[in-house]
Protein backbone atom coordinates (compact mmCIF):
# COMPACT_ATOMS: atom_id res chain seq x y z
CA UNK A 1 39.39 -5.21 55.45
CA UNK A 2 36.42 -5.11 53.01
CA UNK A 3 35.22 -1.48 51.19
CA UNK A 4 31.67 -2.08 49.75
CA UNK A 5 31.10 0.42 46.15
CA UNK A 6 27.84 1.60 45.58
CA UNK A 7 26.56 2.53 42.28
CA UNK A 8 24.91 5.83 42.35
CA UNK A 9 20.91 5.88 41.38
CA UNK A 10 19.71 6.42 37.59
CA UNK A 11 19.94 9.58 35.86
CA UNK A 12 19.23 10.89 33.12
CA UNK A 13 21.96 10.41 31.03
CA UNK A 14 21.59 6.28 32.20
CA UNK A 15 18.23 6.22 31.44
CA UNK A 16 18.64 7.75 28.23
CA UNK A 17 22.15 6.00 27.14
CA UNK A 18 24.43 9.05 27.25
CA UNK A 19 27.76 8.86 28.11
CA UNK A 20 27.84 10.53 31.48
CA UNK A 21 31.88 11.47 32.24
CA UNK A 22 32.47 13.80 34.44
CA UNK A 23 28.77 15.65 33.54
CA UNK A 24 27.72 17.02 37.14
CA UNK A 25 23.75 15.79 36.55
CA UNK A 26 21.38 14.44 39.40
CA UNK A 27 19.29 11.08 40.06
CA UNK A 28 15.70 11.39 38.53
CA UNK A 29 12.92 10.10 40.35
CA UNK A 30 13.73 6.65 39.98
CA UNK A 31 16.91 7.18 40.75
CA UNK A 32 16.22 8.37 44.37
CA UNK A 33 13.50 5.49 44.37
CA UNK A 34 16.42 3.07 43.62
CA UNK A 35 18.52 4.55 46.66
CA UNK A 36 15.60 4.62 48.62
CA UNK A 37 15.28 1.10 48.20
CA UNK A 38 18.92 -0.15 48.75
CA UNK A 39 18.76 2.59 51.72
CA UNK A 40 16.67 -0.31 53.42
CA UNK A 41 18.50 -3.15 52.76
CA UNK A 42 21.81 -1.60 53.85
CA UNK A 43 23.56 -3.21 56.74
CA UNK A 44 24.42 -0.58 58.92
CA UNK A 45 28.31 -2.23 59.21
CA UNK A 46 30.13 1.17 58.09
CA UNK A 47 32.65 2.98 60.15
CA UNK A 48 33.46 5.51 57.37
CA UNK A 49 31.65 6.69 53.82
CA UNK A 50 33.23 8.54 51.07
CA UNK A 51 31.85 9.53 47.72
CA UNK A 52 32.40 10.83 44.73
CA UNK A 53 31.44 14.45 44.71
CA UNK A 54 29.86 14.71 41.54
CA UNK A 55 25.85 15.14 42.04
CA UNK A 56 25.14 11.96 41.81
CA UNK A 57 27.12 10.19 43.86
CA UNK A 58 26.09 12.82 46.79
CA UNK A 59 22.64 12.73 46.34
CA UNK A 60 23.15 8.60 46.58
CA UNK A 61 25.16 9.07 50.00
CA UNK A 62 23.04 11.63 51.35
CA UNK A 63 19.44 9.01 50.81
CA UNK A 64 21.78 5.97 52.63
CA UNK A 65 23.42 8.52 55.18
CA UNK A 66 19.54 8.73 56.46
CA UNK A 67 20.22 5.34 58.15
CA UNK A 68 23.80 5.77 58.47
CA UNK A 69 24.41 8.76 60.10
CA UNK A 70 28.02 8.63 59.14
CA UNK A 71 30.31 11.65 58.36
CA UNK A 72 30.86 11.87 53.98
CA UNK A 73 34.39 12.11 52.80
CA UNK A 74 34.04 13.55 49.50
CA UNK A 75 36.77 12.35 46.58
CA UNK A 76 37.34 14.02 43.45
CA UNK A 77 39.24 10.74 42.37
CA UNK A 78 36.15 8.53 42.90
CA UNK A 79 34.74 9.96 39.49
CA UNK A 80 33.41 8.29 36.65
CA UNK A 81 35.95 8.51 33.64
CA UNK A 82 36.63 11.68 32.38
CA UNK A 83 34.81 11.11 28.84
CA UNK A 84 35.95 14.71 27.21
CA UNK A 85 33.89 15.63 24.85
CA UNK A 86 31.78 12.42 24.52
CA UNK A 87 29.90 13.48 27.82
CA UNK A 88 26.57 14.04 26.65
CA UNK A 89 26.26 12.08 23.77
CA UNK A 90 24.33 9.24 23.18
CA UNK A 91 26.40 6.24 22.68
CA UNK A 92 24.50 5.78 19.38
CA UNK A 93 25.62 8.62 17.96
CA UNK A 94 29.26 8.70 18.74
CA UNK A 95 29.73 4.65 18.16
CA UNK A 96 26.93 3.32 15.79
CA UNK A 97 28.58 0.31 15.06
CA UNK A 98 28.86 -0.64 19.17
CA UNK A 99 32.53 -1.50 19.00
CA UNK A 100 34.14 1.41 21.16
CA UNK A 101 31.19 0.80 23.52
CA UNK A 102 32.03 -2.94 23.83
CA UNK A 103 35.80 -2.12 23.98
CA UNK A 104 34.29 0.21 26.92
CA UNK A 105 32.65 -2.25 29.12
CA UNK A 106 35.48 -5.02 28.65
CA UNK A 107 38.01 -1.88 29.71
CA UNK A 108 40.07 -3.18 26.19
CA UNK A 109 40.72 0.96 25.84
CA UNK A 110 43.72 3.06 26.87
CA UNK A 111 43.08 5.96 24.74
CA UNK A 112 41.93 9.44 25.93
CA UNK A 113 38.74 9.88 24.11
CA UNK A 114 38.65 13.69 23.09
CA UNK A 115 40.07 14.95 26.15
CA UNK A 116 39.36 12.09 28.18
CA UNK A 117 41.12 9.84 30.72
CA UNK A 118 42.33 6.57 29.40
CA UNK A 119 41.84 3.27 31.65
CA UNK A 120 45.20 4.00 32.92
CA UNK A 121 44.28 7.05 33.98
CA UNK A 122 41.43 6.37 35.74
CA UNK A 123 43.23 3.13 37.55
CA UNK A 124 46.17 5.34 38.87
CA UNK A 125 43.98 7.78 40.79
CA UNK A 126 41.30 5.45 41.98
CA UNK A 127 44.03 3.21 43.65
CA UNK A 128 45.92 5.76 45.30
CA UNK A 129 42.21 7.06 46.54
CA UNK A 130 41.72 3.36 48.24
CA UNK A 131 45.17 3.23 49.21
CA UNK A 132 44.91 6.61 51.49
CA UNK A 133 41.22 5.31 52.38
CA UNK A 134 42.89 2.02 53.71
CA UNK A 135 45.92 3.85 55.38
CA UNK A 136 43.35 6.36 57.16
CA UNK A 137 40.74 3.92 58.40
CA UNK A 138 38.71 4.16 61.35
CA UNK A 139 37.29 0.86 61.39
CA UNK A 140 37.11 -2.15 59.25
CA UNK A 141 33.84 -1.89 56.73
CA UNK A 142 34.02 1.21 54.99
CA UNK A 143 31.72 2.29 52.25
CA UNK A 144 32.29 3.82 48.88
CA UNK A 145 29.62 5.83 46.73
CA UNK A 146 30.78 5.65 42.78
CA UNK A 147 30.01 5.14 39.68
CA UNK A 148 29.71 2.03 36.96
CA UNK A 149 33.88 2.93 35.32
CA UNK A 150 35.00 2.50 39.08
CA UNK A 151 33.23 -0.47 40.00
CA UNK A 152 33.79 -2.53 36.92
CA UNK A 153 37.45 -1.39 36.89
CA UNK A 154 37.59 -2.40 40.35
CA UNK A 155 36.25 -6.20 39.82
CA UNK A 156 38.56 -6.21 36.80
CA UNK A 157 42.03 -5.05 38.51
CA UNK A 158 41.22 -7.20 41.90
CA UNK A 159 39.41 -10.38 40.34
CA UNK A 160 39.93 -10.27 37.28
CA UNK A 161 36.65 -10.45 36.15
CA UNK A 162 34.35 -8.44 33.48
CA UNK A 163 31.06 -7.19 34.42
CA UNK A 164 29.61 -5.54 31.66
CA UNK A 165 26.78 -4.42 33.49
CA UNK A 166 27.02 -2.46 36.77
CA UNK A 167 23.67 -1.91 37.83
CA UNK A 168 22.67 1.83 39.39
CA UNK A 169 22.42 1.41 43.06
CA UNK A 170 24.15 -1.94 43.39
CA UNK A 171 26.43 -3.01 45.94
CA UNK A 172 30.14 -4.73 45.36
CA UNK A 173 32.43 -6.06 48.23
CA UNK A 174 36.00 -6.20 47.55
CA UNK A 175 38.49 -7.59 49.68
CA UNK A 176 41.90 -5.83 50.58
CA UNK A 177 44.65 -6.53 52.76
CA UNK A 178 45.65 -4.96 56.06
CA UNK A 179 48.00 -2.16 55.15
């Protein structure tokens, strides 16, 4: 069965390099133009959607629902990471040497930053998330709405693969067994 993850659209905090966490903030206006965009290109393939129900994520699965028409299955554990009190900051500020935000995008942490979730963390719950998502599926293409931590954890943990860069409103395919 294949789940396809959707980056949400830009926000602020993206467009301004702020560590975004678990801060509840909404697309901006090219954000929504981003959606609006992929909303087109879309294959409408999905037998299920489910989201992240932080803001962003639901304002991203409401703009491709418009051509879906599919009911939303909202998921606490299809957050971002749980930054703690980084969330808000600008990664300048926090890191201005760029190290910790390297370590960051090559997921080489497992530390709780300020009150944070640690990669391990963040694997445990996403995986049991996809694990009840492929035990309760309707059909066979299902489709995810997350954010960048998910989706390059994801390419990492099933390919083995670093992608540094997960750009807002892109569109990954993974590959899973039949449970």
């Amino acid at each position: 069965m294949k789940i396809y993850f959707v980056r949400h659209g830009e926000t602020e905090y993206n467009a301004n390099g702020r560590i975004t966490g678990h801060t509840d903030i909404p697309l901006t206006k090219k954000g929504t133009e981003q959606v609006q965009k992929l909303s087109k290109e879309i294959p409408a393939i999905f037998s299920e959607m489910y989201s992240s129900d932080l803001i962003r994520c639901k304002q991203t699965a409401d703009i491709l629902n418009k051509k879906l028409n599919l009911p939303i299955i909202y998921d606490v554990r299809l957050r971002e990471r749980d930054t703690g009190s980084l969330s808000g900051r600008e990664w300048g500020e926090v890191d201005p040497t760029g190290v910790l935000k390297e370590k960051n995008s090559h997921l080489q942490y497992d530390y709780r930053p300020y009150g944070g979730e640690s990669v391990e963390d963040v694997k445990k719950r996403v995986l049991a998330c996809i694990d009840d998502i492929r035990r309760q599926r309707k059909g066979d293409e299902i489709l995810v709405v997350t954010s960048t931590g998910v989706i390059r954890l994801l390419h990492h943990v099933l390919n083995n693969e670093i992608h540094e860069v997960v750009h807002n409103s892109s569109m990954h395919e993974f590959e899973f067994a039949d449970k």
